[in-house]
PDB file of N, CA and C in Angstrom:
ATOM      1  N   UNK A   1      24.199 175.299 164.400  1.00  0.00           N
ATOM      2  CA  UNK A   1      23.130 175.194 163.447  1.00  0.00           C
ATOM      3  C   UNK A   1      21.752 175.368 164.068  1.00  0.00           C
ATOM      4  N   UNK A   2      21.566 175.265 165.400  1.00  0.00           N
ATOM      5  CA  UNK A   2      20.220 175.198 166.271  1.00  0.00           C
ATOM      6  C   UNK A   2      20.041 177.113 166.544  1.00  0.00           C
ATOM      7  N   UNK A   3      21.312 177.634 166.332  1.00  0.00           N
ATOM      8  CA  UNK A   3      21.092 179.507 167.157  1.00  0.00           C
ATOM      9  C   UNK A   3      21.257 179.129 168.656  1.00  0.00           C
ATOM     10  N   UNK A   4      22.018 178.659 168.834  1.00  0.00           N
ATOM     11  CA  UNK A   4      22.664 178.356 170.450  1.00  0.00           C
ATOM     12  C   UNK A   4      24.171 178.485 170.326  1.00  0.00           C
ATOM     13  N   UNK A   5      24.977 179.481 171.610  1.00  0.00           N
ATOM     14  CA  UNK A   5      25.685 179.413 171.670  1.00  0.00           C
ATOM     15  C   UNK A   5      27.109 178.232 172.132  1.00  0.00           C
ATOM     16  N   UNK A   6      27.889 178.263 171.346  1.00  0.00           N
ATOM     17  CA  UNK A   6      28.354 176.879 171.705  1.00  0.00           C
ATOM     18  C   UNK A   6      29.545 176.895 172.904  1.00  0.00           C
ATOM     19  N   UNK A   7      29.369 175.835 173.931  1.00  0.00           N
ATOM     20  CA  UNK A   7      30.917 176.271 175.336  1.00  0.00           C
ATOM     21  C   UNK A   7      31.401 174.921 174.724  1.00  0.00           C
ATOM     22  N   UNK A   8      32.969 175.322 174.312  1.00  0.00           N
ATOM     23  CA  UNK A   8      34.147 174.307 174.239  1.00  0.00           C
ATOM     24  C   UNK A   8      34.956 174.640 175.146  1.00  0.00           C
ATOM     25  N   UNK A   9      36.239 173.432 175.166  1.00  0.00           N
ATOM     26  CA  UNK A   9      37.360 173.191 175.691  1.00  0.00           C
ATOM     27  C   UNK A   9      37.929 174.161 174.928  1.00  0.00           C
ATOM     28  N   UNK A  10      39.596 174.821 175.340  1.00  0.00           N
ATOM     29  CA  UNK A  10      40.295 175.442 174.942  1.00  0.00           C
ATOM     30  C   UNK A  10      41.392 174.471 173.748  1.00  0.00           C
ATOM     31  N   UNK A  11      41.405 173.095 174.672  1.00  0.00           N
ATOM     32  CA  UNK A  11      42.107 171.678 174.532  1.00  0.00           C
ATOM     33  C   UNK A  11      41.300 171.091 172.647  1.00  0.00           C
ATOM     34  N   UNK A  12      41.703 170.779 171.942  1.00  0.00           N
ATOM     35  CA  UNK A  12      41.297 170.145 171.002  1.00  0.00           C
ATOM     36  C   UNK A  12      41.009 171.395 170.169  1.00  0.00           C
ATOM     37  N   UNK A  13      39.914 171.309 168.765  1.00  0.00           N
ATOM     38  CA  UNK A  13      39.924 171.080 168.050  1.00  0.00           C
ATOM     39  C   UNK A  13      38.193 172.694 167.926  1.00  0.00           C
ATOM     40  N   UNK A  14      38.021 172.864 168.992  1.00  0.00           N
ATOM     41  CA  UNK A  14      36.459 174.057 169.187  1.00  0.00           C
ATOM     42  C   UNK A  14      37.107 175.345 168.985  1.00  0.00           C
ATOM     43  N   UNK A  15      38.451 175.243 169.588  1.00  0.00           N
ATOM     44  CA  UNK A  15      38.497 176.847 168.815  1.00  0.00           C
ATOM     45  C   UNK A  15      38.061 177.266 167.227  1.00  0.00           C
ATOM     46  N   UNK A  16      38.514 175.815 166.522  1.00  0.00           N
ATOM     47  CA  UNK A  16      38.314 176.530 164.974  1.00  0.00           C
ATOM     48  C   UNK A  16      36.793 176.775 164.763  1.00  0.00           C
ATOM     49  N   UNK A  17      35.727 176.595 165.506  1.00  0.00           N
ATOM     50  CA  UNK A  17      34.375 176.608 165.410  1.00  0.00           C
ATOM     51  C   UNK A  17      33.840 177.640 165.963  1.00  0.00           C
ATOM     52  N   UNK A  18      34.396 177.998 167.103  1.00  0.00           N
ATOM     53  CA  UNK A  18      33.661 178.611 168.213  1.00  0.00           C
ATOM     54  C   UNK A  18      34.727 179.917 168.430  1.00  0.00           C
ATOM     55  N   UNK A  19      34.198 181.111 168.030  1.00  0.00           N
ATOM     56  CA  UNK A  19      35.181 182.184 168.384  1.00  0.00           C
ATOM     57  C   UNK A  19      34.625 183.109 169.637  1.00  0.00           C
ATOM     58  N   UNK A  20      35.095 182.883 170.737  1.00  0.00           N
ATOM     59  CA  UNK A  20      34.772 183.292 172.243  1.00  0.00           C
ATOM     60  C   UNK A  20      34.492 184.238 172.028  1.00  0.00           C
ATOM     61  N   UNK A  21      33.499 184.628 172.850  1.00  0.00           N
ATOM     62  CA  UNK A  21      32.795 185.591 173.336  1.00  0.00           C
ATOM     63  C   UNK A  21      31.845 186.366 171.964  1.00  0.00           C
ATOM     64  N   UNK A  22      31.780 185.756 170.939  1.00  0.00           N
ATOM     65  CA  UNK A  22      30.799 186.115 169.813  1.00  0.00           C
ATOM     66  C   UNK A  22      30.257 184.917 169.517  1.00  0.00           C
ATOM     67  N   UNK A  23      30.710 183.588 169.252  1.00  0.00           N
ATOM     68  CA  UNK A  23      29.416 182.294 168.849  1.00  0.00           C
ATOM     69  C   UNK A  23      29.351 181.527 170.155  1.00  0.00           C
ATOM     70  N   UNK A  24      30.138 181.877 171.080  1.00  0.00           N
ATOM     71  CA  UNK A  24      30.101 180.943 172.360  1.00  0.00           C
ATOM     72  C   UNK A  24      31.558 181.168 173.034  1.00  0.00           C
ATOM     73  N   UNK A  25      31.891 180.336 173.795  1.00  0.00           N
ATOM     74  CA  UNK A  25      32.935 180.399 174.964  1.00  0.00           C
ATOM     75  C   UNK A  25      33.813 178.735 174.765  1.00  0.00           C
ATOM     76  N   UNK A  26      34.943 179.286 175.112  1.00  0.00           N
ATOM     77  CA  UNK A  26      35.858 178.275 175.768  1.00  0.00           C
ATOM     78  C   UNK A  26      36.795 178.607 176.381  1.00  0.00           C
ATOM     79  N   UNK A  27      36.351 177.644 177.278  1.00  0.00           N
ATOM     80  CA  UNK A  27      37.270 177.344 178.939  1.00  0.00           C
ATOM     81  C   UNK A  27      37.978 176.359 178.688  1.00  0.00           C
ATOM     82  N   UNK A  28      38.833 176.015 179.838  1.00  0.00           N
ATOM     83  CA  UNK A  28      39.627 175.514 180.497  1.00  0.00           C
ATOM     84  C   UNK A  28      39.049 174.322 180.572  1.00  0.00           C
ATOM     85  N   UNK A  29      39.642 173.024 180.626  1.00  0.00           N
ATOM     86  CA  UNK A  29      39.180 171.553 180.723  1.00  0.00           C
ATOM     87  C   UNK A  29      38.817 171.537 182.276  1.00  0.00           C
ATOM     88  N   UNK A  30      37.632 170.950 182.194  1.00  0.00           N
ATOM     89  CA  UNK A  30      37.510 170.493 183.756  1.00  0.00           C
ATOM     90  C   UNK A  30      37.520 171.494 184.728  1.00  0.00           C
ATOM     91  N   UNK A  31      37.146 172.842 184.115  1.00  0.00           N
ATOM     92  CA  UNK A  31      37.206 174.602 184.698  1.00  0.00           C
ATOM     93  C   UNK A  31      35.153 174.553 184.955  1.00  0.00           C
ATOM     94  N   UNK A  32      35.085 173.687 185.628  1.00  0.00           N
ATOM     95  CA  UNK A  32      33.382 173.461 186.188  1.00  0.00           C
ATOM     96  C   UNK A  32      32.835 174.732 186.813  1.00  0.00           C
ATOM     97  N   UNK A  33      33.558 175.100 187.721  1.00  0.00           N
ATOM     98  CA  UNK A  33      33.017 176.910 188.250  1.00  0.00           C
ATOM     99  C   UNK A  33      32.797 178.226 186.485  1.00  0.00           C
ATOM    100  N   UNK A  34      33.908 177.921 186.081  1.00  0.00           N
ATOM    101  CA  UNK A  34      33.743 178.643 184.774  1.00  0.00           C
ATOM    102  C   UNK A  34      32.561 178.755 184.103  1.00  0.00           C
ATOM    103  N   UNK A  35      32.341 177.401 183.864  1.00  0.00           N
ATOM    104  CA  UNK A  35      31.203 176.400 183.086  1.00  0.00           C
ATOM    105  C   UNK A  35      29.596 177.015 183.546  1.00  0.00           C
ATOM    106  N   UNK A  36      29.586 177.211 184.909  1.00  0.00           N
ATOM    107  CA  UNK A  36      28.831 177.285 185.757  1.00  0.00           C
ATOM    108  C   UNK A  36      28.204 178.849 185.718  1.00  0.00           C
ATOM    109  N   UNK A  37      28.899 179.564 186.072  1.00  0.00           N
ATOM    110  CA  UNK A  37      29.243 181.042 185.941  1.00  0.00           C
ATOM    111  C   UNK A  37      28.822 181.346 183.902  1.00  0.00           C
ATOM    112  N   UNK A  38      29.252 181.068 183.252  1.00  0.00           N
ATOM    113  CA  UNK A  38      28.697 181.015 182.061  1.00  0.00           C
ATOM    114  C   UNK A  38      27.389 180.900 181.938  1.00  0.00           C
ATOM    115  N   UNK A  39      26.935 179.199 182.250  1.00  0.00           N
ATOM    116  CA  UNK A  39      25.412 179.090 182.167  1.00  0.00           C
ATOM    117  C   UNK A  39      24.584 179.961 183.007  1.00  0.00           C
ATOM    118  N   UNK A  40      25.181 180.626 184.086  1.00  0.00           N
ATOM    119  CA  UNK A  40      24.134 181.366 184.802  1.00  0.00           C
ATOM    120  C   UNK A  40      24.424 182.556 184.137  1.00  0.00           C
ATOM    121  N   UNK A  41      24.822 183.274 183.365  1.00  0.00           N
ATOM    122  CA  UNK A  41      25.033 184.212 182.794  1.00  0.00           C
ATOM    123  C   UNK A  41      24.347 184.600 181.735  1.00  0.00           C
ATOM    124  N   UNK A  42      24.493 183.545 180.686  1.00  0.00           N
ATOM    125  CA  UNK A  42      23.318 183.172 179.818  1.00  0.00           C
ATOM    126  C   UNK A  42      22.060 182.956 180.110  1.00  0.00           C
ATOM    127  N   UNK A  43      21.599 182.364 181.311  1.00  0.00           N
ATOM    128  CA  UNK A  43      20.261 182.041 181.577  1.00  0.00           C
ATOM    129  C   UNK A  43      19.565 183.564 182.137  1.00  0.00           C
ATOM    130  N   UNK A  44      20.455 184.286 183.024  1.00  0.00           N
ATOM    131  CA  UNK A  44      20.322 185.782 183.657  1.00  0.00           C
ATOM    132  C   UNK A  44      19.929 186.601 182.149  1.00  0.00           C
ATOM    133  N   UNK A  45      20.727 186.611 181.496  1.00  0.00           N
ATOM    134  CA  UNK A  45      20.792 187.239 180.378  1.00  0.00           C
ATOM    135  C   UNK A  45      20.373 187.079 178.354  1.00  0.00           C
ATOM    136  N   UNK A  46      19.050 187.139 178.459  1.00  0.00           N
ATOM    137  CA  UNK A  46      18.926 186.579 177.427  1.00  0.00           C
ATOM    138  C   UNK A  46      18.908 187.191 176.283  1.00  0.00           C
ATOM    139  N   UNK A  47      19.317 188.904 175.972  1.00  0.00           N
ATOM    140  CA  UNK A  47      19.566 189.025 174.645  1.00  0.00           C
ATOM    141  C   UNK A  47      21.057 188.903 174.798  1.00  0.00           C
ATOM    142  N   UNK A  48      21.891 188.586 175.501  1.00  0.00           N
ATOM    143  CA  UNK A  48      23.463 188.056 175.517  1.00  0.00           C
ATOM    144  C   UNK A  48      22.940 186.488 174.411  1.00  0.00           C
ATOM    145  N   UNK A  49      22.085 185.764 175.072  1.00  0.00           N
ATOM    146  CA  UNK A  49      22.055 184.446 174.665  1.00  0.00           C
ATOM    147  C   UNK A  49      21.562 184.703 173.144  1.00  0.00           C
ATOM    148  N   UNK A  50      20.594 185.453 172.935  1.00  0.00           N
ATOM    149  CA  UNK A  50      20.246 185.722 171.812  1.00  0.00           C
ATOM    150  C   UNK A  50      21.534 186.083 170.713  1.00  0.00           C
ATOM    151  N   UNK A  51      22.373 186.713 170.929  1.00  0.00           N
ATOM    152  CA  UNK A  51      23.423 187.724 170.351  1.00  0.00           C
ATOM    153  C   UNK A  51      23.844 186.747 169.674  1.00  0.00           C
ATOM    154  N   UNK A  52      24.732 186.086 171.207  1.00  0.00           N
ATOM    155  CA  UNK A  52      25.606 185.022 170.688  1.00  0.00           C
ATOM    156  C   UNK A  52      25.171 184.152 169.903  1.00  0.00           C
ATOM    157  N   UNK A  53      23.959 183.560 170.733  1.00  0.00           N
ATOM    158  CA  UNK A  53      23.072 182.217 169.213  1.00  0.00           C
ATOM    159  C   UNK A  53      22.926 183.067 167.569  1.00  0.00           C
ATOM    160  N   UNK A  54      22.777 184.173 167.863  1.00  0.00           N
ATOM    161  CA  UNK A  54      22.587 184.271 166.481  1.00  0.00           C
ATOM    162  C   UNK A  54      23.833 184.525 165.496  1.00  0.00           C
ATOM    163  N   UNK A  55      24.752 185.149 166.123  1.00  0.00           N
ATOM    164  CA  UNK A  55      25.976 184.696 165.753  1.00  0.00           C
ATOM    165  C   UNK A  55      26.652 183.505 165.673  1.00  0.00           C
ATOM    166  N   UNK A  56      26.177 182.343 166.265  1.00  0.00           N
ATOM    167  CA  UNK A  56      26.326 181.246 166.097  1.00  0.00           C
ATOM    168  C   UNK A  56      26.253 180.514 164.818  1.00  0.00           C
ATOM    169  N   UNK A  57      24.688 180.875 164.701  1.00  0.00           N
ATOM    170  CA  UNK A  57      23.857 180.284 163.459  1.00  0.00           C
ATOM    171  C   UNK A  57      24.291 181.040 162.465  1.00  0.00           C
ATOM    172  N   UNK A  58      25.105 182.029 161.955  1.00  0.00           N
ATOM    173  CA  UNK A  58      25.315 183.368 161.104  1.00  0.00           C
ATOM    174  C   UNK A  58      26.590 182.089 160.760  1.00  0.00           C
ATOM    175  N   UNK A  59      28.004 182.126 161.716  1.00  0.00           N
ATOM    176  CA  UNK A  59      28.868 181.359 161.501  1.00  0.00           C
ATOM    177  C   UNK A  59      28.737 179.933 161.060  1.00  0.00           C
ATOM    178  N   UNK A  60      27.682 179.286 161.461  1.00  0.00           N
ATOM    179  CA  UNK A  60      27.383 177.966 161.264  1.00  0.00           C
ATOM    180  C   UNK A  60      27.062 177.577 159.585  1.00  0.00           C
ATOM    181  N   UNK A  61      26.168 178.647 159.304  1.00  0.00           N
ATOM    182  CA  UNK A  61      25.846 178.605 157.888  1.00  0.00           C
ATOM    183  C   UNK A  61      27.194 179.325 157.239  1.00  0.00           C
ATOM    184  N   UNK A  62      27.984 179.846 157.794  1.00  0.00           N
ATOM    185  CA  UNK A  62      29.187 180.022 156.852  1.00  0.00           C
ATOM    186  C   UNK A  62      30.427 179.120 156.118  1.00  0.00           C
ATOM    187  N   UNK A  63      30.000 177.467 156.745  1.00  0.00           N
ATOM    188  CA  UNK A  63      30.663 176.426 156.120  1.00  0.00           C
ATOM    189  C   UNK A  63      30.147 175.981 154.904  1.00  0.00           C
ATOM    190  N   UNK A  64      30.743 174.866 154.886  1.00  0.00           N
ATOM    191  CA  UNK A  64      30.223 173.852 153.572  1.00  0.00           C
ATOM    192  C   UNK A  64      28.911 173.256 154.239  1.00  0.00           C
ATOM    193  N   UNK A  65      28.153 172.363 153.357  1.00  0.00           N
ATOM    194  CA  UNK A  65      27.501 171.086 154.083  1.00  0.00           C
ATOM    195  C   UNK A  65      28.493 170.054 153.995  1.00  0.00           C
ATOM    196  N   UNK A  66      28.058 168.934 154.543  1.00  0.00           N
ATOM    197  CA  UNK A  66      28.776 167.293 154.800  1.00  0.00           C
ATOM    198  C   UNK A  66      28.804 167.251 153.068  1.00  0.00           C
ATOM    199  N   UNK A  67      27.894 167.742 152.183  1.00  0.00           N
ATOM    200  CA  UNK A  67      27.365 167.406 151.024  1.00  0.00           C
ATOM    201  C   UNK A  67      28.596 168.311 150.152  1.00  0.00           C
ATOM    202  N   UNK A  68      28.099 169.108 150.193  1.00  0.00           N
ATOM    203  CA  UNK A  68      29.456 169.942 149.535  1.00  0.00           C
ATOM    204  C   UNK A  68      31.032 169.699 149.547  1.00  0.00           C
ATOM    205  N   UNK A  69      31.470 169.465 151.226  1.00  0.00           N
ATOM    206  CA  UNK A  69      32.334 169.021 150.940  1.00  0.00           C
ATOM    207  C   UNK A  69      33.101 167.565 150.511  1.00  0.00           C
ATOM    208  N   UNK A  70      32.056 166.802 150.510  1.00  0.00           N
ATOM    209  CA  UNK A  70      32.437 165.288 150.259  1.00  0.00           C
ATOM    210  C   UNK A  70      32.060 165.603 148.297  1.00  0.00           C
ATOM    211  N   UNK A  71      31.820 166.643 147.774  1.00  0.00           N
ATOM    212  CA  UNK A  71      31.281 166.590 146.334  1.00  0.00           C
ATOM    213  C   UNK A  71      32.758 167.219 146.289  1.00  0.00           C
ATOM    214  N   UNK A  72      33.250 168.256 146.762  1.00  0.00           N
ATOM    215  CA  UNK A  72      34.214 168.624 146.455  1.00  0.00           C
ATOM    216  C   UNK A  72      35.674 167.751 146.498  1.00  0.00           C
ATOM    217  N   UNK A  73      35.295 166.523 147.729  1.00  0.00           N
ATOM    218  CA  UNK A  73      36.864 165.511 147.455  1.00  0.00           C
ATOM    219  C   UNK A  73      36.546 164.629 146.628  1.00  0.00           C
ATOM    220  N   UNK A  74      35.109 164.131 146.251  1.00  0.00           N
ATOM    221  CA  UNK A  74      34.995 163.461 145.616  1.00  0.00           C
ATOM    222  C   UNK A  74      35.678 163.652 143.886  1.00  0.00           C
ATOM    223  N   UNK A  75      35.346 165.045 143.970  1.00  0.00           N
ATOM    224  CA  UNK A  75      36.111 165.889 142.587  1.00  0.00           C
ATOM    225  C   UNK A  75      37.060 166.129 142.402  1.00  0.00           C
ATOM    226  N   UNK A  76      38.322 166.101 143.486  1.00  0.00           N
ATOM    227  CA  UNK A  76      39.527 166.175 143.258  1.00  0.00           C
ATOM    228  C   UNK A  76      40.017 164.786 142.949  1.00  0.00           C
ATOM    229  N   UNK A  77      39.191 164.151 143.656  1.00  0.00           N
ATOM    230  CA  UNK A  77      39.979 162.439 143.249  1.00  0.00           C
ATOM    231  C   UNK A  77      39.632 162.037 142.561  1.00  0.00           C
ATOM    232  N   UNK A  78      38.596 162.547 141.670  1.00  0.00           N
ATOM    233  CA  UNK A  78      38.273 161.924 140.021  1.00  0.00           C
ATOM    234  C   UNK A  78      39.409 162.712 139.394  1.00  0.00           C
ATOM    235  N   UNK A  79      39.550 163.629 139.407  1.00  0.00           N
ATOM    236  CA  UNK A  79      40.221 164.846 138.715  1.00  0.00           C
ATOM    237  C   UNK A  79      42.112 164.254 138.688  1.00  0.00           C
ATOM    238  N   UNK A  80      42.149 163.262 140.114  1.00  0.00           N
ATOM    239  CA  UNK A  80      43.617 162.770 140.110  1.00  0.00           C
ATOM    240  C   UNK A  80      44.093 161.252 139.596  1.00  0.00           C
ATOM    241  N   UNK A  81      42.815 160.684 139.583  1.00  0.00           N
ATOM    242  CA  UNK A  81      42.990 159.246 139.057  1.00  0.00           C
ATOM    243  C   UNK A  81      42.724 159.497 137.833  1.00  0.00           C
ATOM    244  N   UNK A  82      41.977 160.615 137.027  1.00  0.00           N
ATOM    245  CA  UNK A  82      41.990 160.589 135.372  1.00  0.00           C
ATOM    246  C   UNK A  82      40.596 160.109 134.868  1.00  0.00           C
ATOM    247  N   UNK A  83      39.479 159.995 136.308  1.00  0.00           N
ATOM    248  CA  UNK A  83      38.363 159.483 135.877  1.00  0.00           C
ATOM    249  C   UNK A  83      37.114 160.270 135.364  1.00  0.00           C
TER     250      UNK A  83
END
């Protein structure tokens, strides 16, 4: 949401957010040289950083808000209790 590219773990739950090498990167847990090599890559390179952040922020606004989707369960569970 900031236009920064995002670095996740491969481990958990960032892949569904973060699609490598277009909104950001993910490595390997505890892959610190990786990590490293990345940030200097990005910092060397700043319409890379640009690219990616803005693809970031492109994907980021492609969800719900917190707002939307809590309106939307809120609506199924009126819709199931009959209220």
């Amino acid at each position: 949401g900031f236009g920064l590219p995002a670095i996740g773990t491969t481990k958990g739950a960032a892949s569904e957010i973060i699609v490598h090498g277009e909104t950001g990167y993910l490595i390997k847990p505890e892959d610190s040289n990786k990590l490293s090599t990345l940030l200097q890559n990005l910092y060397n390179d700043r319409r890379l950083l640009a690219s990616l952040g803005l693809s970031a922020w492109q994907r980021f606004h492609q969800f719900p808000t917190w707002e939307q989707s809590m309106a939307k369960i809120r609506g199924f569970l009126l819709n199931i209790t009959g209220k």
